[in-house]
Protein backbone atom coordinates (compact mmCIF):
# COMPACT_ATOMS: atom_id res chain seq x y z
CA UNK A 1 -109.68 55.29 131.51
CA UNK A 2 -112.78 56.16 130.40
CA UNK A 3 -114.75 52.89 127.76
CA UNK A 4 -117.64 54.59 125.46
CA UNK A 5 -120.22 52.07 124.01
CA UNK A 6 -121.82 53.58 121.06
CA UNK A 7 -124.91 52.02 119.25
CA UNK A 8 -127.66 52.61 116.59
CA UNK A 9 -131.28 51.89 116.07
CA UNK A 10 -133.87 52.18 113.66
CA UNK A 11 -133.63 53.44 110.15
CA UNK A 12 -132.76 56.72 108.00
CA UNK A 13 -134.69 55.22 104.78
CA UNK A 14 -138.50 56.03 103.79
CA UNK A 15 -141.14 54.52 105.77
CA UNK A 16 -142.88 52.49 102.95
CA UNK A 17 -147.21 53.51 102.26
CA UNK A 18 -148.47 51.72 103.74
CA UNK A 19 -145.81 50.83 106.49
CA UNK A 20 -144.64 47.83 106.43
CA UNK A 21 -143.99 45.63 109.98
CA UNK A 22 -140.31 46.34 110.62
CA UNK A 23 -140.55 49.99 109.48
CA UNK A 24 -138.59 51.89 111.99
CA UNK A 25 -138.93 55.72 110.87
CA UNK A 26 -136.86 56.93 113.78
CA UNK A 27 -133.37 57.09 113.97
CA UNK A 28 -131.31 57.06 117.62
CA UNK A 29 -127.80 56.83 118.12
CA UNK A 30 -126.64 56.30 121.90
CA UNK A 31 -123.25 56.47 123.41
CA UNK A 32 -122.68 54.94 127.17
CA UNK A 33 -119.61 56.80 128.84
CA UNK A 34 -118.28 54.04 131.65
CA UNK A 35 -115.12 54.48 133.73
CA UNK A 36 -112.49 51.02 132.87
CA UNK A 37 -112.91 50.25 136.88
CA UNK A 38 -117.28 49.95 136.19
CA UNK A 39 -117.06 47.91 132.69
CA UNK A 40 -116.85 44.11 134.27
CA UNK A 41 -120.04 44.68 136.22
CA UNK A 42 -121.79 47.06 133.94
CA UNK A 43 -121.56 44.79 130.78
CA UNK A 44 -122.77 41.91 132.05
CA UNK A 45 -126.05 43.45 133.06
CA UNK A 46 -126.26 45.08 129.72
CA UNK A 47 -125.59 41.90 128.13
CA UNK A 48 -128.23 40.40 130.29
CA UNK A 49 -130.89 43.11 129.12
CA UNK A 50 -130.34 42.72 125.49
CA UNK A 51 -130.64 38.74 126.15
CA UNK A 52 -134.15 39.97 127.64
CA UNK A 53 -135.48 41.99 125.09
CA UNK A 54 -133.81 39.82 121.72
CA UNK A 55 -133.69 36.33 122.91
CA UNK A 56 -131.15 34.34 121.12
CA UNK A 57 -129.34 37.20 119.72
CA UNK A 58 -126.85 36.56 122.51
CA UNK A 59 -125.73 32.91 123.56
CA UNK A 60 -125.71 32.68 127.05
CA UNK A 61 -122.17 31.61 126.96
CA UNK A 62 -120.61 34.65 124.95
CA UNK A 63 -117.35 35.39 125.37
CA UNK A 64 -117.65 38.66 124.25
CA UNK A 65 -116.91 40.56 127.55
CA UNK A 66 -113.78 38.45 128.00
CA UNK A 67 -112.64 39.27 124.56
CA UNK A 68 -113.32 43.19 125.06
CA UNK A 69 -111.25 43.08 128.35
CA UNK A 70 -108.57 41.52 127.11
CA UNK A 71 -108.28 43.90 124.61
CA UNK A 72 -109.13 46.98 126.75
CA UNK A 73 -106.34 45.44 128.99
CA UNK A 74 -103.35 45.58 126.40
CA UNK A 75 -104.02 49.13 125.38
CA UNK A 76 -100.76 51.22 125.52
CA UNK A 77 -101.72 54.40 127.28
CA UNK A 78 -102.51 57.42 125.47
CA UNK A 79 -99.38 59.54 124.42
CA UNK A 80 -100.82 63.41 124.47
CA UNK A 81 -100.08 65.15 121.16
CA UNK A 82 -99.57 61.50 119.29
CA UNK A 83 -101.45 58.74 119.66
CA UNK A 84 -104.12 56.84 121.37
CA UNK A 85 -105.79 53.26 121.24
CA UNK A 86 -109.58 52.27 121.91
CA UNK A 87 -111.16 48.93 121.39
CA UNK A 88 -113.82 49.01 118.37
CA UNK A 89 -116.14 46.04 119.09
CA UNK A 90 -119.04 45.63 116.14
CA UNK A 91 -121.46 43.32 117.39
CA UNK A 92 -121.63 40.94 119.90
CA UNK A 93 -119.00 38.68 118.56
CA UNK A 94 -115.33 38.16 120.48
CA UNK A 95 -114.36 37.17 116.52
CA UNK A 96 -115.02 41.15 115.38
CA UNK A 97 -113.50 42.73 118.59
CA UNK A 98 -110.36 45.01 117.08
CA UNK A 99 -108.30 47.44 118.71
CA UNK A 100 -107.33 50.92 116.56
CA UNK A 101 -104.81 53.24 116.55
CA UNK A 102 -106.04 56.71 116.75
CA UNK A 103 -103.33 59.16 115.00
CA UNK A 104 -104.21 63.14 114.82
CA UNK A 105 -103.34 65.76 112.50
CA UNK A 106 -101.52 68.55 114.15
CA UNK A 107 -104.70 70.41 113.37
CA UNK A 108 -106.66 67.43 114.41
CA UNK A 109 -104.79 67.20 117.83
CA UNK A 110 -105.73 71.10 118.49
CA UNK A 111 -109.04 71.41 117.58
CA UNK A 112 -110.00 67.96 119.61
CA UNK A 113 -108.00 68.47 122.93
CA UNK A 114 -109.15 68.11 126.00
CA UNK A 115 -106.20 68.00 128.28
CA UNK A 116 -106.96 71.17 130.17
CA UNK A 117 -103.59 72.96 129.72
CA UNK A 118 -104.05 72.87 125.70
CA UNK A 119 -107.71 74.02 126.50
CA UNK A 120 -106.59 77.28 128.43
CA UNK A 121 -104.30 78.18 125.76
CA UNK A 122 -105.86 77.15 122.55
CA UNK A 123 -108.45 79.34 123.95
CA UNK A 124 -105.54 82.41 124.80
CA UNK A 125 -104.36 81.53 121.33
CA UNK A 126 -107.69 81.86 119.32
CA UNK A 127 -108.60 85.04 121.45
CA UNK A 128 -104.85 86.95 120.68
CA UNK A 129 -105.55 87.56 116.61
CA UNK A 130 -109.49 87.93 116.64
CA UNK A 131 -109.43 89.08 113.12
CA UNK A 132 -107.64 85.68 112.45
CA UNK A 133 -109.83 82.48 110.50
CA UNK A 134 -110.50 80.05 112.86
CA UNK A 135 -108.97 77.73 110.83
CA UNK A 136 -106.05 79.36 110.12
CA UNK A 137 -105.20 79.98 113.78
CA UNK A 138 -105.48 76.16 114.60
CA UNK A 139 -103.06 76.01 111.43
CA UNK A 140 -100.95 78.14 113.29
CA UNK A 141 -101.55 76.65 116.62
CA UNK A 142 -100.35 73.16 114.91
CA UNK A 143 -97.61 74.45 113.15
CA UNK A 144 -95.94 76.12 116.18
CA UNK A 145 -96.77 73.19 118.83
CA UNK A 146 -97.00 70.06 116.51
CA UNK A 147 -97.58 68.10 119.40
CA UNK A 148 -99.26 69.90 121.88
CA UNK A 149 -97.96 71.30 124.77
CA UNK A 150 -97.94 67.82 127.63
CA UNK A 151 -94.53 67.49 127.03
CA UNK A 152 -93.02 71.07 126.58
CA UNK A 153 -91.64 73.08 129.38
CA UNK A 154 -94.28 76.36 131.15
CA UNK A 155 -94.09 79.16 128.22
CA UNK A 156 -93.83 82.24 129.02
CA UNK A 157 -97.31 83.64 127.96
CA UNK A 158 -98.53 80.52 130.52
CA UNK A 159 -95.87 81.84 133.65
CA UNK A 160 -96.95 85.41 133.21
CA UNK A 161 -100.88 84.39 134.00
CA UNK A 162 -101.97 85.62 130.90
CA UNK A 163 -103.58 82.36 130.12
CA UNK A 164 -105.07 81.65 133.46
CA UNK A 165 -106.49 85.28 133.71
CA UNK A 166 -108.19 84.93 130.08
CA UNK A 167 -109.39 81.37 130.60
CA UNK A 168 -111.00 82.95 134.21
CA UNK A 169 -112.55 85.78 132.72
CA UNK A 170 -114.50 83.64 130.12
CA UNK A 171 -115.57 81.19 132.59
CA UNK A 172 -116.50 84.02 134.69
CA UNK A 173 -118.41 85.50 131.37
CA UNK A 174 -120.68 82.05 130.92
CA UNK A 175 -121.78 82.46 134.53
């Protein structure tokens, strides 16, 4: 399982003339991409640097990482096509630690995929009908395969190698 960390800095508002001390005219938003297996040694050391830099933003005693494994711990694994959990900490606070419930669209679910089999033949799908909207096609795609395709059976346009050879030819393409 893969544990994304996702923070902002500075500010999106007008720097005041003259600036004032804590004007921050630039804007950065930074997401950290850990596997589950790296988060108890990785967050203590980030933990560590922020208590570096910000001094008494974090107690030394925070139970914060014990909170966010706990919670990371009771996740129900993802169900392709339906659902999905993730733990949405805000601050550095066990107290605002919650964990969500992630719930697609049909059209959601297609156009977000990344379970490589869905990839191959959204891509198979969205290359048939050309002339087709883009959205309407993942309308389609939804409407035919509600759920995706993890739990469905090979179909036929997939045994045939139709999918494979088109998913080839436009990797072979970007080369």
């Amino acid at each position: 399982m893969q544990i994304a960390y996702m923070d902002d800095a500075g500010d999106l508002g007008i720097v005041a003339n003259p600036p004032q001390h804590n004007d921050q005219p630039i804007f950065s938003l930074t997401i950290l991409i850990a596997n589950q297996a790296r988060l108890s040694s990785l967050v203590p050391e980030f933990l560590q640097i922020k208590r570096n830099y910000f001094p008494g933003l974090i107690p030394p005693s925070s139970h914060f990482l014990a909170a966010v494994l706990k919670e990371i711990k009771g996740l129900a694994p993802p169900q392709k096509g339906r659902s999905a959990e993730a733990v949405l900490a805000l601050g550095e606070r066990a107290e605002t630690t919650e964990v969500i419930r992630l719930v697609p669209t049909p059209v959601d679910y297609w156009i977000s995929t990344t379970f490589q089999r869905e990839r191959m033949y959204r891509h198979y799908f969205l290359c048939r009908d050309p002339g087709r909207g883009l959205f309407e096609s993942y309308r389609e795609l939804a409407r035919l395969f509600p759920k995706g395709l993890a739990e469905l059976p090979e179909l036929p346009e997939e045994a045939s190698g139709a999918v494979k050879s088109l998913w080839r030819d436009r990797r072979k393409a970007r080369q």
